[in-house]
PDB file of N, CA and C in Angstrom:
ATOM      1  N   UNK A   1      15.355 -19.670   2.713  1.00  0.00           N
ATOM      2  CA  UNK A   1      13.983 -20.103   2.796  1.00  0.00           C
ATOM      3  C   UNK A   1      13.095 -19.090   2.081  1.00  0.00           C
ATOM      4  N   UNK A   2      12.204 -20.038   1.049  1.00  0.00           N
ATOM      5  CA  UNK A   2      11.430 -18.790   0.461  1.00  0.00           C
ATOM      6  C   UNK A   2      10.210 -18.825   1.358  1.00  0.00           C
ATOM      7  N   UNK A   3       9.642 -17.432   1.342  1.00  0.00           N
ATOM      8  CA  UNK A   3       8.157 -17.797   1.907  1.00  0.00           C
ATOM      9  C   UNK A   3       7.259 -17.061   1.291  1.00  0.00           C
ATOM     10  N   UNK A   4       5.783 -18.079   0.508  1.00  0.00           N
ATOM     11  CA  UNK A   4       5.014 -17.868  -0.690  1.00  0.00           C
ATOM     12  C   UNK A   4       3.836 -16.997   0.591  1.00  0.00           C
ATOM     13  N   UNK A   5       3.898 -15.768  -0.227  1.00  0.00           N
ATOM     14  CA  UNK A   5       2.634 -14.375   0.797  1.00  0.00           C
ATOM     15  C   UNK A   5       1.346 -15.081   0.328  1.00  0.00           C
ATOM     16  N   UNK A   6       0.358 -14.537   1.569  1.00  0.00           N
ATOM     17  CA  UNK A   6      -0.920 -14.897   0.861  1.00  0.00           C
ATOM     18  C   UNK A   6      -1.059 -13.916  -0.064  1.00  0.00           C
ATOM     19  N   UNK A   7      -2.301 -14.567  -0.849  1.00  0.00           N
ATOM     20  CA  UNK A   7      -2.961 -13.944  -1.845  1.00  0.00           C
ATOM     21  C   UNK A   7      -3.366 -12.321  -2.068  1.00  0.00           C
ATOM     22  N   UNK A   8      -3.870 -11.598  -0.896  1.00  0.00           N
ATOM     23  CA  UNK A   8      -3.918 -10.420  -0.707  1.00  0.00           C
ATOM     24  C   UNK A   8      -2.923  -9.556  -0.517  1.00  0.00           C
ATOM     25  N   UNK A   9      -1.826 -10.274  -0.154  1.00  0.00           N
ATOM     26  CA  UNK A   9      -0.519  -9.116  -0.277  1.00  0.00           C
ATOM     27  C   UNK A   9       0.256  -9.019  -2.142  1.00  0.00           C
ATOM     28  N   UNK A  10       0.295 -10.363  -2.903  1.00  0.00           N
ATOM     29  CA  UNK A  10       0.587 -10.518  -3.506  1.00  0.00           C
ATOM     30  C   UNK A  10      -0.002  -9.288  -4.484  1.00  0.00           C
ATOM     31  N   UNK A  11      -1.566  -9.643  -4.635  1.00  0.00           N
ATOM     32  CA  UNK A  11      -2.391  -8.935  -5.133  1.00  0.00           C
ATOM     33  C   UNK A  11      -2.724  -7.334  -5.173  1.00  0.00           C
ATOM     34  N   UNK A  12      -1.865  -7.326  -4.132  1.00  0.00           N
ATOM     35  CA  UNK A  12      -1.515  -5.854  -3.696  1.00  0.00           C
ATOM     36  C   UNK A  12      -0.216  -5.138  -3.784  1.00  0.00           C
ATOM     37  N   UNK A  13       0.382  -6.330  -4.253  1.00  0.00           N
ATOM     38  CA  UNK A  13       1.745  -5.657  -4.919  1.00  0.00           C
ATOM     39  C   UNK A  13       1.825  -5.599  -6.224  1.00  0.00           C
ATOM     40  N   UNK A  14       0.667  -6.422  -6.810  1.00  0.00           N
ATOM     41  CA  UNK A  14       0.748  -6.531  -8.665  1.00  0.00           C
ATOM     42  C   UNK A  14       0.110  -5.168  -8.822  1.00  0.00           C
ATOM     43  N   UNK A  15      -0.948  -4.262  -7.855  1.00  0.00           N
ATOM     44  CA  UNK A  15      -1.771  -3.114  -8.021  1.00  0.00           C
ATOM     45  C   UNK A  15      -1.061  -2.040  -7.815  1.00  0.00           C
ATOM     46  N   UNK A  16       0.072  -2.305  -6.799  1.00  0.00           N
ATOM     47  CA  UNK A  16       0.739  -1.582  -6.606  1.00  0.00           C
ATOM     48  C   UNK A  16       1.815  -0.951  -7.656  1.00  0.00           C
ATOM     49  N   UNK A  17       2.367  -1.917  -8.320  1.00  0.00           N
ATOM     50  CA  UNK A  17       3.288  -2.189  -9.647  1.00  0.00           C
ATOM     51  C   UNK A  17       2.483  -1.529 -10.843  1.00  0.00           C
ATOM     52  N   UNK A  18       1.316  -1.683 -11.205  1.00  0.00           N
ATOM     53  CA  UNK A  18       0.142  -1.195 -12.426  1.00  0.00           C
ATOM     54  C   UNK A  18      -0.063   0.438 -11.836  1.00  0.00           C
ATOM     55  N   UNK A  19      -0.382   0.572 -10.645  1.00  0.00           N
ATOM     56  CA  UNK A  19      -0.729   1.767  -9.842  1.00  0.00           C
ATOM     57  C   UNK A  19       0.220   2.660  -9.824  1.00  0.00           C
ATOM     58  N   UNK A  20       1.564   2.687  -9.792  1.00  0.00           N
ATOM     59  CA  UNK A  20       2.321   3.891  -9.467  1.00  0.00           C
ATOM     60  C   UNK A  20       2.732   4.852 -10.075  1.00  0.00           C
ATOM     61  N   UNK A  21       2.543   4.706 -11.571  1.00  0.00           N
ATOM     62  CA  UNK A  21       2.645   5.970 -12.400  1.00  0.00           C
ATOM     63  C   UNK A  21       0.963   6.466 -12.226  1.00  0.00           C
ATOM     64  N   UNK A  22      -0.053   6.321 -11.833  1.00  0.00           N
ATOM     65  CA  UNK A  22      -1.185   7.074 -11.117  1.00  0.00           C
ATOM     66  C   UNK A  22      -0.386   7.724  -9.827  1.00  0.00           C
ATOM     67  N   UNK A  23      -0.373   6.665  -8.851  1.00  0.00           N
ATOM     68  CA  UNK A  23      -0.196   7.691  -7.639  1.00  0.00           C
ATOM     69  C   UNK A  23       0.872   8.281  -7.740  1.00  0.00           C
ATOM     70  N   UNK A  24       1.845   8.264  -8.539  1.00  0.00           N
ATOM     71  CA  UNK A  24       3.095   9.783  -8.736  1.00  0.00           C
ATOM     72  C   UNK A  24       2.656  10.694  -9.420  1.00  0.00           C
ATOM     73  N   UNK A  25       1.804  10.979 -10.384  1.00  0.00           N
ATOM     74  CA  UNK A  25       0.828  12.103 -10.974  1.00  0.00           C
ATOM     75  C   UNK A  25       0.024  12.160  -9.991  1.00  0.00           C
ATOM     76  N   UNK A  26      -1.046  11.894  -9.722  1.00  0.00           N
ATOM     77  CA  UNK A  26      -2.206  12.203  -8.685  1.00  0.00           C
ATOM     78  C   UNK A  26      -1.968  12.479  -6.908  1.00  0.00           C
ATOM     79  N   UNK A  27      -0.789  12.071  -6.658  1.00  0.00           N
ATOM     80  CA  UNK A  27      -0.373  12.404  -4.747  1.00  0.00           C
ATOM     81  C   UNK A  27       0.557  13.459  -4.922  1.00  0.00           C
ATOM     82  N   UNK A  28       0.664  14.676  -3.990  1.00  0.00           N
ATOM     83  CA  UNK A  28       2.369  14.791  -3.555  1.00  0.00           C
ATOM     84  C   UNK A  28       3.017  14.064  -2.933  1.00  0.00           C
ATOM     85  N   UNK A  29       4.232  14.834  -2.859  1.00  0.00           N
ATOM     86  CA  UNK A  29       5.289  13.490  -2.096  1.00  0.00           C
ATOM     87  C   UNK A  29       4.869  13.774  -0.741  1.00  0.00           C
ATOM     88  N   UNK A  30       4.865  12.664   0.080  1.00  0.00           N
ATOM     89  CA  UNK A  30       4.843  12.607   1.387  1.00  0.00           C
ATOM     90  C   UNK A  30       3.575  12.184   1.835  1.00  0.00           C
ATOM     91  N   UNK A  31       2.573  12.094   0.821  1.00  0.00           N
ATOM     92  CA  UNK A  31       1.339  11.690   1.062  1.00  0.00           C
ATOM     93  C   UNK A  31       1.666  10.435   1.062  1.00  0.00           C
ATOM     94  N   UNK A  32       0.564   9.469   2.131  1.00  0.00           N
ATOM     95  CA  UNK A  32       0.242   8.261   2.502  1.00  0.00           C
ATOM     96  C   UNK A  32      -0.824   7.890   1.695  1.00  0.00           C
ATOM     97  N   UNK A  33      -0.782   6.781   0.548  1.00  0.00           N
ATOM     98  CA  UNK A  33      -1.680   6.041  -0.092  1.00  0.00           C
ATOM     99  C   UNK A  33      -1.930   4.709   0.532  1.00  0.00           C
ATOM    100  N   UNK A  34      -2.946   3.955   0.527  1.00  0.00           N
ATOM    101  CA  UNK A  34      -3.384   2.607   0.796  1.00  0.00           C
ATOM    102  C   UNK A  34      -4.016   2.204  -0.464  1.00  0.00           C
ATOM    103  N   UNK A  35      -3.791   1.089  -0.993  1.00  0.00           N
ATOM    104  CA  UNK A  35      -4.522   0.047  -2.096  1.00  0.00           C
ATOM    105  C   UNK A  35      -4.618  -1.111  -1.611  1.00  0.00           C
ATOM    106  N   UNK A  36      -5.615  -1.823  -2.015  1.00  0.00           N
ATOM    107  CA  UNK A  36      -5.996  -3.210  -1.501  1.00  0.00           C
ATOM    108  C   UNK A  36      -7.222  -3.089  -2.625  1.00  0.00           C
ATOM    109  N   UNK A  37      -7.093  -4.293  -2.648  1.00  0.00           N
ATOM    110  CA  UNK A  37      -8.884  -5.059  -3.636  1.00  0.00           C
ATOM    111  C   UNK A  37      -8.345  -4.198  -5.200  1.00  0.00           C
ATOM    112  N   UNK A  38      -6.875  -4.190  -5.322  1.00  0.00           N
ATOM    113  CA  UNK A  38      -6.710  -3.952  -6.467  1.00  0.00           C
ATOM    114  C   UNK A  38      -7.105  -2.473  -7.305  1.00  0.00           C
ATOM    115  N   UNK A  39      -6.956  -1.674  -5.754  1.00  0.00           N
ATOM    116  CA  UNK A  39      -7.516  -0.089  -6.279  1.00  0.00           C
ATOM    117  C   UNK A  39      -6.752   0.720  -5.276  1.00  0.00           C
ATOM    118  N   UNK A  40      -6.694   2.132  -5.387  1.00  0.00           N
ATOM    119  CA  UNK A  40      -6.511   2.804  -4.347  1.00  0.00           C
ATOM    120  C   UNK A  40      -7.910   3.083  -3.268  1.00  0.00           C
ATOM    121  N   UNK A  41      -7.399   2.805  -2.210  1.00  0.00           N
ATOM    122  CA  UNK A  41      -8.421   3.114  -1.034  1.00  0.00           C
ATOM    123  C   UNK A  41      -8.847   4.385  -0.328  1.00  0.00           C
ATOM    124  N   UNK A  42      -7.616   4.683  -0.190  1.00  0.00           N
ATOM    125  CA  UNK A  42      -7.630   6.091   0.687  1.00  0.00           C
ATOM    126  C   UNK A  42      -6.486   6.669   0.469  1.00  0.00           C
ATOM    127  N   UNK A  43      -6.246   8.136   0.818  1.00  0.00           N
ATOM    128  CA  UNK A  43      -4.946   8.892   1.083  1.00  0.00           C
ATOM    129  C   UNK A  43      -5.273   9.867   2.517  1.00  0.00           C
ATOM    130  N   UNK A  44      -3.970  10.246   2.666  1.00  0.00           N
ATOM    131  CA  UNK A  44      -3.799  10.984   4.109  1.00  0.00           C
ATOM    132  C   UNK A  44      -2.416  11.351   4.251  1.00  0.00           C
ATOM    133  N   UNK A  45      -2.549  12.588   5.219  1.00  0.00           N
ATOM    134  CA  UNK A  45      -1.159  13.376   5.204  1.00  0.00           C
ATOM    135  C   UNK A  45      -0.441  12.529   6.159  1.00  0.00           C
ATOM    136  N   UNK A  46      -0.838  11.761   6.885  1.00  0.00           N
ATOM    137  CA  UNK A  46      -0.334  10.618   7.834  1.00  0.00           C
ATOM    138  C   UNK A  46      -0.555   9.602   8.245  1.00  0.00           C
ATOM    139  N   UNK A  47       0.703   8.558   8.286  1.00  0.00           N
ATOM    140  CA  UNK A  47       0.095   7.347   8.625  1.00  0.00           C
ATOM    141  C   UNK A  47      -1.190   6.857   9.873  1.00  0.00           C
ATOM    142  N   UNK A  48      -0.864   8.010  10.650  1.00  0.00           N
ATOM    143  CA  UNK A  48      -2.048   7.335  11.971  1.00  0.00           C
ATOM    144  C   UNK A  48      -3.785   7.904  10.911  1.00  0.00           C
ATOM    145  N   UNK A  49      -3.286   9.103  10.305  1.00  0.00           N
ATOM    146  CA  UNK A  49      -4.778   8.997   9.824  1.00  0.00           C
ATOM    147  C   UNK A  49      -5.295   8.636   8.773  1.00  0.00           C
ATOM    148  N   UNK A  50      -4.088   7.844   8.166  1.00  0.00           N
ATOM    149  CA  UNK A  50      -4.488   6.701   6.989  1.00  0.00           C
ATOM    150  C   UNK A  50      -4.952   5.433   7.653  1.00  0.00           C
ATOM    151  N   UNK A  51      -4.806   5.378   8.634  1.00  0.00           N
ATOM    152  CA  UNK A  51      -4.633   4.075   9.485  1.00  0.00           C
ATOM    153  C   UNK A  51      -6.342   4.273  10.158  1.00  0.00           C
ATOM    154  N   UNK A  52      -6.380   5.604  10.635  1.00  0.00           N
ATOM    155  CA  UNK A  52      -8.038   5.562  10.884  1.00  0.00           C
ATOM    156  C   UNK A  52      -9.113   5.635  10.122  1.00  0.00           C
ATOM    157  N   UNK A  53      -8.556   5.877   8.816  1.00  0.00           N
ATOM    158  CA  UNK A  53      -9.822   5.803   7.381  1.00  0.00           C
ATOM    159  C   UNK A  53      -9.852   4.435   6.874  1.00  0.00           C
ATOM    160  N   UNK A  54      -8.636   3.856   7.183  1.00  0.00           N
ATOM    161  CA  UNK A  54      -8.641   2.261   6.876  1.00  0.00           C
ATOM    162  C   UNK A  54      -9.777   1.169   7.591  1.00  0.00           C
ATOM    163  N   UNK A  55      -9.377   1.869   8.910  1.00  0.00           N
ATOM    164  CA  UNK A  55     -10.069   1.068  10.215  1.00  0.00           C
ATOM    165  C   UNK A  55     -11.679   1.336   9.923  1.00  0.00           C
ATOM    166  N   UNK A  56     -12.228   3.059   9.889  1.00  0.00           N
ATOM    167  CA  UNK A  56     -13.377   3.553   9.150  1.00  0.00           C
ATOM    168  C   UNK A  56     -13.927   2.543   8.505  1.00  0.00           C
ATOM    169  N   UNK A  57     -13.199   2.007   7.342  1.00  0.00           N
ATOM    170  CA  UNK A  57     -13.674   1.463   6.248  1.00  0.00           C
ATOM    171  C   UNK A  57     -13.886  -0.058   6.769  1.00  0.00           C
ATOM    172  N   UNK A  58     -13.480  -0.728   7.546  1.00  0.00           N
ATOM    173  CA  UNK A  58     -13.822  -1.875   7.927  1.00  0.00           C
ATOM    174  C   UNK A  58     -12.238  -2.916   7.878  1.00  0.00           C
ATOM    175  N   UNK A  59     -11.533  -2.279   7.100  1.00  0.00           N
ATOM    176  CA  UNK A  59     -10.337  -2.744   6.811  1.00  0.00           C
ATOM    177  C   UNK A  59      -9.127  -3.411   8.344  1.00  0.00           C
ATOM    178  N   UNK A  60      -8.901  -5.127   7.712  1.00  0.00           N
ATOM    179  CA  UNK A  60      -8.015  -5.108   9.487  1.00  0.00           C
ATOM    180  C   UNK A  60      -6.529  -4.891   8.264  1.00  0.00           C
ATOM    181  N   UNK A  61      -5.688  -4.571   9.730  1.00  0.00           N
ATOM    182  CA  UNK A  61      -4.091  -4.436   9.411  1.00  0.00           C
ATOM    183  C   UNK A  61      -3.931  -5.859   8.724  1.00  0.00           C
ATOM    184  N   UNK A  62      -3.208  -4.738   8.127  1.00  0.00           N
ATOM    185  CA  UNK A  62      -2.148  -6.640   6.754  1.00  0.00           C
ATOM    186  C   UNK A  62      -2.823  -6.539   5.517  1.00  0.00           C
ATOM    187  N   UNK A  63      -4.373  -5.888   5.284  1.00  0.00           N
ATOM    188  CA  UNK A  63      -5.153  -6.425   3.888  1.00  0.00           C
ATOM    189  C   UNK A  63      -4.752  -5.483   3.237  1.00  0.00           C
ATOM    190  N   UNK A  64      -4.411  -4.413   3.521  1.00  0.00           N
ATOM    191  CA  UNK A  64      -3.670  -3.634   2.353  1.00  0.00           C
ATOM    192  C   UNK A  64      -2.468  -3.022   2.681  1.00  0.00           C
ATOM    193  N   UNK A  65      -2.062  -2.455   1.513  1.00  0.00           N
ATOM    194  CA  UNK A  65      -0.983  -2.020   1.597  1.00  0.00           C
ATOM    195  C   UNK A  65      -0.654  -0.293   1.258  1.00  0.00           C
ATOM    196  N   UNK A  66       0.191  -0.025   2.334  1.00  0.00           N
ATOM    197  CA  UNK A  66       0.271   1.425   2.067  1.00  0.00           C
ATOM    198  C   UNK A  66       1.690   1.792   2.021  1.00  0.00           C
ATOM    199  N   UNK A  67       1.863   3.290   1.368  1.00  0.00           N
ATOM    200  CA  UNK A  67       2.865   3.602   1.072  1.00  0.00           C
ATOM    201  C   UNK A  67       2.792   4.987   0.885  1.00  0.00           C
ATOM    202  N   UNK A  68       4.185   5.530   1.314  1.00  0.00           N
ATOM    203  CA  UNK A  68       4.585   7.002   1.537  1.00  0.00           C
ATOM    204  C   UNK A  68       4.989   7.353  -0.222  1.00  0.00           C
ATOM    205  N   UNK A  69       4.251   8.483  -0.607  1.00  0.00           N
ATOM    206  CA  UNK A  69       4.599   9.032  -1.918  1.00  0.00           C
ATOM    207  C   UNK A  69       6.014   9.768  -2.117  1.00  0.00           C
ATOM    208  N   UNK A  70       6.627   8.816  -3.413  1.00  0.00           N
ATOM    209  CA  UNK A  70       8.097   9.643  -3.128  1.00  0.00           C
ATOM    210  C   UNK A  70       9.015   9.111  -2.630  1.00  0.00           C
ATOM    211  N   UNK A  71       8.455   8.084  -1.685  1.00  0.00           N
ATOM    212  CA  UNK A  71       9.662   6.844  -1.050  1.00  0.00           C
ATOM    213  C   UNK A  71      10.422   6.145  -1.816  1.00  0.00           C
ATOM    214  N   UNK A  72      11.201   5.900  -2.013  1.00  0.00           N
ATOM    215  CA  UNK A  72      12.371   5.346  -2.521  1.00  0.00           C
ATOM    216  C   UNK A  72      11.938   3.709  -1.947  1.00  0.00           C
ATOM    217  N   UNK A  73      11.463   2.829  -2.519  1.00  0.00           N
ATOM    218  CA  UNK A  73      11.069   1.441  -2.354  1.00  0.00           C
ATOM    219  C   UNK A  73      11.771   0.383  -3.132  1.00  0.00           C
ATOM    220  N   UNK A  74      12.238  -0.520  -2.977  1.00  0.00           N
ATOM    221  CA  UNK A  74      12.610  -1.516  -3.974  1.00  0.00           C
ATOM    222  C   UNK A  74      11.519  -2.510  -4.591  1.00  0.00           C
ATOM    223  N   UNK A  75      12.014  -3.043  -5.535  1.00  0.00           N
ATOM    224  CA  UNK A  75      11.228  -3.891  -6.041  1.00  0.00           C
ATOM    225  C   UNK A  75      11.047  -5.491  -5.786  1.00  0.00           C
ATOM    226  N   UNK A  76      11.940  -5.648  -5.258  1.00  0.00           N
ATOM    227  CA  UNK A  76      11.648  -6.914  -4.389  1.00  0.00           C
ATOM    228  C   UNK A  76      12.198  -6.827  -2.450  1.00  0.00           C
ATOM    229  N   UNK A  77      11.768  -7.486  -1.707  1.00  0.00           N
ATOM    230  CA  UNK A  77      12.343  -7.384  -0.123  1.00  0.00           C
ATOM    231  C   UNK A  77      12.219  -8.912  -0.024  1.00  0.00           C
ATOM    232  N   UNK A  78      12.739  -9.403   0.967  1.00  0.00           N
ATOM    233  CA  UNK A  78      13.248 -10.521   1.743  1.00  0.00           C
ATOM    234  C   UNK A  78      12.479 -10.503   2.810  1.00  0.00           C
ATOM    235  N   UNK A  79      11.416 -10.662   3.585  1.00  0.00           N
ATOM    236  CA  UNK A  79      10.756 -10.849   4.991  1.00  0.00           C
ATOM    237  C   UNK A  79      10.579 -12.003   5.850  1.00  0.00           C
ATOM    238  N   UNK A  80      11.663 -11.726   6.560  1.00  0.00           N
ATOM    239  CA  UNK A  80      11.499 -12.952   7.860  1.00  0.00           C
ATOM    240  C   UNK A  80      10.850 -13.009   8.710  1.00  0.00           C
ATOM    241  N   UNK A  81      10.446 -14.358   8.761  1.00  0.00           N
ATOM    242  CA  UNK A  81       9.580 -14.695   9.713  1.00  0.00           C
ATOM    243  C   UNK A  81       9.994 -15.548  10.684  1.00  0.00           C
TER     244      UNK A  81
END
C-alpha cells in the first residue's frame, strides 16, 4: 500500500534534499536542525530544545521536519499507518 504524504511533509523533504549540502557546512554533527516553509527554521543542541523554539515559533508537531546533523538517513522510508 502506497500512502501519498500531505503536502507539507513532501515539501519538506524536497528542502530537505536542496538543503543538505548547507546544513553539513553550516551545523556540527549532532546538532538538531528543523526546516519547514522550505527553509531552515531553527537549530539546537537538542531535540527537547529544538522542540521548544519550534513550539516558540507557533509551529504544531508534523509541519516540519527535523533532523540530527551527521545522521546517517536514507533516501526513501516506508511509513505505516
Amino acid at each position: 500500500m502506497t500512502v501519498k504524504l500531505p503536502p507539507p511533509r513532501t515539501s519538506n523533504q524536497a528542502a530537505l534534499r536542496r538543503l543538505r549540502p548547507v546544513i553539513s557546512a553550516q551545523f556540527p554533527k549532532g546538532r538538531f536542525v528543523a526546516i519547514g516553509d522550505d527553509r531552515i527554521l531553527a537549530d539546537a543542541a537538542t531535540f527537547e530544545e529544538l522542540d521548544r523554539l519550534l513550539r516558540a515559533l507557533g509551529r504544531k508537531p508534523g509541519n516540519s521536519l527535523v533532523l540530527q546533523v551527521g545522521a546517517e538517513l536514507p533516501d526513501y522510508v516506508t511509513i505505516y499507518l
